[in-house]
C-alpha atoms as a PDB file:
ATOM      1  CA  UNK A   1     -26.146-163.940 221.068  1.00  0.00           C
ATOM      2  CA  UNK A   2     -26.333-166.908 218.586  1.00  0.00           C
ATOM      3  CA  UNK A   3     -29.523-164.842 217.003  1.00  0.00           C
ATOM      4  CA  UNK A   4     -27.237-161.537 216.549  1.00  0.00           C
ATOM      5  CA  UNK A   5     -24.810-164.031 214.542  1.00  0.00           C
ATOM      6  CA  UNK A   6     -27.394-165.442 212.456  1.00  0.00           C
ATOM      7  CA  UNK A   7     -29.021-162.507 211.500  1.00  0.00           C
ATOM      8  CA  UNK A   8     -24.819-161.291 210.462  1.00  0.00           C
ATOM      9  CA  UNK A   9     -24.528-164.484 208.375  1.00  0.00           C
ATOM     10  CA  UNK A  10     -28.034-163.633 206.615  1.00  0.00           C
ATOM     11  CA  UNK A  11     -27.577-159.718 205.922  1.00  0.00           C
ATOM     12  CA  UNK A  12     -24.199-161.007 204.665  1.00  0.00           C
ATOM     13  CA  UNK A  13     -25.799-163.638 202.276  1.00  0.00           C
ATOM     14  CA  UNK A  14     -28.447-161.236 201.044  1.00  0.00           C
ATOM     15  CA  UNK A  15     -25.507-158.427 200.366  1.00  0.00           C
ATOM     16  CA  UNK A  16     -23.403-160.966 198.579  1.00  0.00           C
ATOM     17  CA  UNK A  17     -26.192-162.300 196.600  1.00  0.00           C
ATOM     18  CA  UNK A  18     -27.689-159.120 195.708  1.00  0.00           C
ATOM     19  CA  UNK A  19     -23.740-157.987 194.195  1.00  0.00           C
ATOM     20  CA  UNK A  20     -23.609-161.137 192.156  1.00  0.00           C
ATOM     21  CA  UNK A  21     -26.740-160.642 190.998  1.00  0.00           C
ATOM     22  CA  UNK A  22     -26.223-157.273 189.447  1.00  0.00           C
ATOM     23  CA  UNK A  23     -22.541-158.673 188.250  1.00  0.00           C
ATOM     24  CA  UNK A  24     -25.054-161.174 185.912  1.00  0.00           C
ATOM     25  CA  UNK A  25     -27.371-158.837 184.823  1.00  0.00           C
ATOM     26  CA  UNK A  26     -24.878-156.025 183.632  1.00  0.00           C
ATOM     27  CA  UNK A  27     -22.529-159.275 181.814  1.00  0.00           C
ATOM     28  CA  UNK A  28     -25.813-160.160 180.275  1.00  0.00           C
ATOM     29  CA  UNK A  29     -27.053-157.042 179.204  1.00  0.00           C
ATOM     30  CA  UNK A  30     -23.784-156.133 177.608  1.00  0.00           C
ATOM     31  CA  UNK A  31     -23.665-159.223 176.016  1.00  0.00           C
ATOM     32  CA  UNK A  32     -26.947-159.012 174.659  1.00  0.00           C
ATOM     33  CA  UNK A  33     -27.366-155.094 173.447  1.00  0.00           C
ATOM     34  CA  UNK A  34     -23.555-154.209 172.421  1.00  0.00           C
ATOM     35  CA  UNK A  35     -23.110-154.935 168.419  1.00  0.00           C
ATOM     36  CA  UNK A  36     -19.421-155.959 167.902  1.00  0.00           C
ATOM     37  CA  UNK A  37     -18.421-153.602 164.715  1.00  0.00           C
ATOM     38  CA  UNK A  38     -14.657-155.032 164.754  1.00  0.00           C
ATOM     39  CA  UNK A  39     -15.130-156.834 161.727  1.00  0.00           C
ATOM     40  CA  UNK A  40     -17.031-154.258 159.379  1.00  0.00           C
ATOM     41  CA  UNK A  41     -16.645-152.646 156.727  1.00  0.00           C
ATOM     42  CA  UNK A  42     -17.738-149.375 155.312  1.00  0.00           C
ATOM     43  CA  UNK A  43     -16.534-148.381 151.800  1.00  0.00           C
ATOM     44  CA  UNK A  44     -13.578-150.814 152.259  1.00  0.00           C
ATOM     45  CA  UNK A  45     -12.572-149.059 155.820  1.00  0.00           C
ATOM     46  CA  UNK A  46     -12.107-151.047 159.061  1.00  0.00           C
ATOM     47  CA  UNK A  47     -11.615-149.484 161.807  1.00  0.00           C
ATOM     48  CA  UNK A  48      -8.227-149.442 163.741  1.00  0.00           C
ATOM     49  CA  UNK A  49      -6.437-149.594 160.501  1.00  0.00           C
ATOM     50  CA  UNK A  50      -3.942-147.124 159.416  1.00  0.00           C
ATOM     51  CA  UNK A  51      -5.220-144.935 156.472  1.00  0.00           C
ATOM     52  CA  UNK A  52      -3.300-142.487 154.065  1.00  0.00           C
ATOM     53  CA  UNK A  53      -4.322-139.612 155.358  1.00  0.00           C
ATOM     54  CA  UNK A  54      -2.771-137.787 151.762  1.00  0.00           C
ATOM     55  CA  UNK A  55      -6.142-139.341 150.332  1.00  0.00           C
ATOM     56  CA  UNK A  56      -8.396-137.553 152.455  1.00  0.00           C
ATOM     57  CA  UNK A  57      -9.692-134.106 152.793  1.00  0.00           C
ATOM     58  CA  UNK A  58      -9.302-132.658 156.507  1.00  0.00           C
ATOM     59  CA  UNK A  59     -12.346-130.824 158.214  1.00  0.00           C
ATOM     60  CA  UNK A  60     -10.762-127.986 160.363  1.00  0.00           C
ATOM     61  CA  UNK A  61     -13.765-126.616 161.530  1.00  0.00           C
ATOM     62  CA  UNK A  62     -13.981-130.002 164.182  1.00  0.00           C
ATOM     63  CA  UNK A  63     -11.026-129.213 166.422  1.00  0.00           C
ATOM     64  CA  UNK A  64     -10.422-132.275 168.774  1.00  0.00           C
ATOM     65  CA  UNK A  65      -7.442-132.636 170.606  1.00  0.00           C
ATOM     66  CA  UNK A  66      -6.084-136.401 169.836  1.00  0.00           C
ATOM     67  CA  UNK A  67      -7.947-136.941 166.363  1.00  0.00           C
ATOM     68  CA  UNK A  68      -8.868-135.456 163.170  1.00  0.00           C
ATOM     69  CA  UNK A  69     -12.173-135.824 160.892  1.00  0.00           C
ATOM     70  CA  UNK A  70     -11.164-136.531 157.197  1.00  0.00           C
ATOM     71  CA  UNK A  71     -14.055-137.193 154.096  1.00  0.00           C
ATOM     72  CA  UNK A  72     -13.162-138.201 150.716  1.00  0.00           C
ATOM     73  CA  UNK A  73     -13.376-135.572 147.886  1.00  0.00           C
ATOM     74  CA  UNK A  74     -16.501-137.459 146.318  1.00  0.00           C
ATOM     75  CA  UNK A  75     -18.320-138.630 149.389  1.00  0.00           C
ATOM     76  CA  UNK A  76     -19.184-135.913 151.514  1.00  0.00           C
ATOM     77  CA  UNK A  77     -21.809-138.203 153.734  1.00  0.00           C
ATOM     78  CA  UNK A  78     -18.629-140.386 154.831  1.00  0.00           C
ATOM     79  CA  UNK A  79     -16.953-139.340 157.492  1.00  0.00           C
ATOM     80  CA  UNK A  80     -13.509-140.137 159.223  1.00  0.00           C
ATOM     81  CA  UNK A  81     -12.096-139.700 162.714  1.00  0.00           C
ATOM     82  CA  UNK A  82      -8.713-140.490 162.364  1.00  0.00           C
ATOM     83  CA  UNK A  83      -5.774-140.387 165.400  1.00  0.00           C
ATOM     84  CA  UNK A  84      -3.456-137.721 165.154  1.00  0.00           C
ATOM     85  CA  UNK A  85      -0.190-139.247 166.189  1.00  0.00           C
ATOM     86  CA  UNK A  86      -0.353-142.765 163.956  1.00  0.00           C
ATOM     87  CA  UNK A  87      -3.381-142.393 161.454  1.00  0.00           C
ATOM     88  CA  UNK A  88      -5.303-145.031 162.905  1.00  0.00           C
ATOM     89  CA  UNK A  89      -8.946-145.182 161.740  1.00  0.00           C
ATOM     90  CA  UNK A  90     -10.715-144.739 165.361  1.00  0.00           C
ATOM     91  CA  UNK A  91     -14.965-143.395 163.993  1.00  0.00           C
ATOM     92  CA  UNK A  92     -17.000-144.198 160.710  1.00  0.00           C
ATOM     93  CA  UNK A  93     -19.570-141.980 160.207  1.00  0.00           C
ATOM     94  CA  UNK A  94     -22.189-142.260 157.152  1.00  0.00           C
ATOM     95  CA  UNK A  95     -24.903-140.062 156.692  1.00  0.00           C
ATOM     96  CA  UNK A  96     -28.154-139.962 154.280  1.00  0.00           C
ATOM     97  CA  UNK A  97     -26.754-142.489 152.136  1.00  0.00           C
ATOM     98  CA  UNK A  98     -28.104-146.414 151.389  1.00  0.00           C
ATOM     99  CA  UNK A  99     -26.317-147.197 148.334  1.00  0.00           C
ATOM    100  CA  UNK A 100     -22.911-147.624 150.579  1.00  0.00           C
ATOM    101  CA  UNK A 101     -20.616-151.000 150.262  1.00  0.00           C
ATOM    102  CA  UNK A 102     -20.583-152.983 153.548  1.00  0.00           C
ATOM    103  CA  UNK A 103     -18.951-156.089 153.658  1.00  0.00           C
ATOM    104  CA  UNK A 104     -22.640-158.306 154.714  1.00  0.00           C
ATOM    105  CA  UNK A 105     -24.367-157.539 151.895  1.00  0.00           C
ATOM    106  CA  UNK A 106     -26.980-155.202 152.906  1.00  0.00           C
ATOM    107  CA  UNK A 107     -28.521-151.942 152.917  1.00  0.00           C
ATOM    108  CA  UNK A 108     -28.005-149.221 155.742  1.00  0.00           C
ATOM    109  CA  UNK A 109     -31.485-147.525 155.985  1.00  0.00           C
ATOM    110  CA  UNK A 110     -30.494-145.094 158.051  1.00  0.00           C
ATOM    111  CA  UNK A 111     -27.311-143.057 159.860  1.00  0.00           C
ATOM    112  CA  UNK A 112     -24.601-144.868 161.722  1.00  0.00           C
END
């Protein structure tokens, strides 16, 4: 009997380790290949701020149901997804351009 009860104790302890160990490795993973885009900009656009949409061109041939893509009249490669009910900037999307303004002073070689 006191064998049964040790051999509990030790598939518990493996089980428990095994669940903290993949609790690490996911926190560290995230940590260590997400990019935190909060504070950039592109072409003096953050994202979750509130944009005039009157500025913007609407593309109604992407039908989504809670947002809207908007470019600018003279930069077709930039690319807005907007929210519908409060103009909030949600997506940035830039493509086949490198002479863009970011706000860390460098080059984007390739799409975002």
């Amino acid at each position: 009997m006191n064998i049964h009860r040790s051999f509990k104790i030790f598939t518990f302890t493996i089980f428990i380790s095994i669940g903290i160990g993949t609790i690490l490795i996911i926190n560290h993973i995230n940590n260590t290949q997400s990019t935190d885009l909060s504070q950039l900009t592109i072409d003096d656009m953050k994202l979750d701020t509130q944009i005039d949409v009157r500025n913007y061109t609407v593309n109604n041939r992407i039908v989504m149901k809670n947002h809207r893509i908007y470019t600018k009249d003279n930069k077709h490669y930039l690319t807005f997804k907007v929210n519908k009910s409060n103009h909030y900037l949600k997506g940035i999307t830039l493509v086949k351009d490198t002479k863009i303004e970011t706000n860390f002073n460098a080059n984007i070689d390739g799409d975002i």
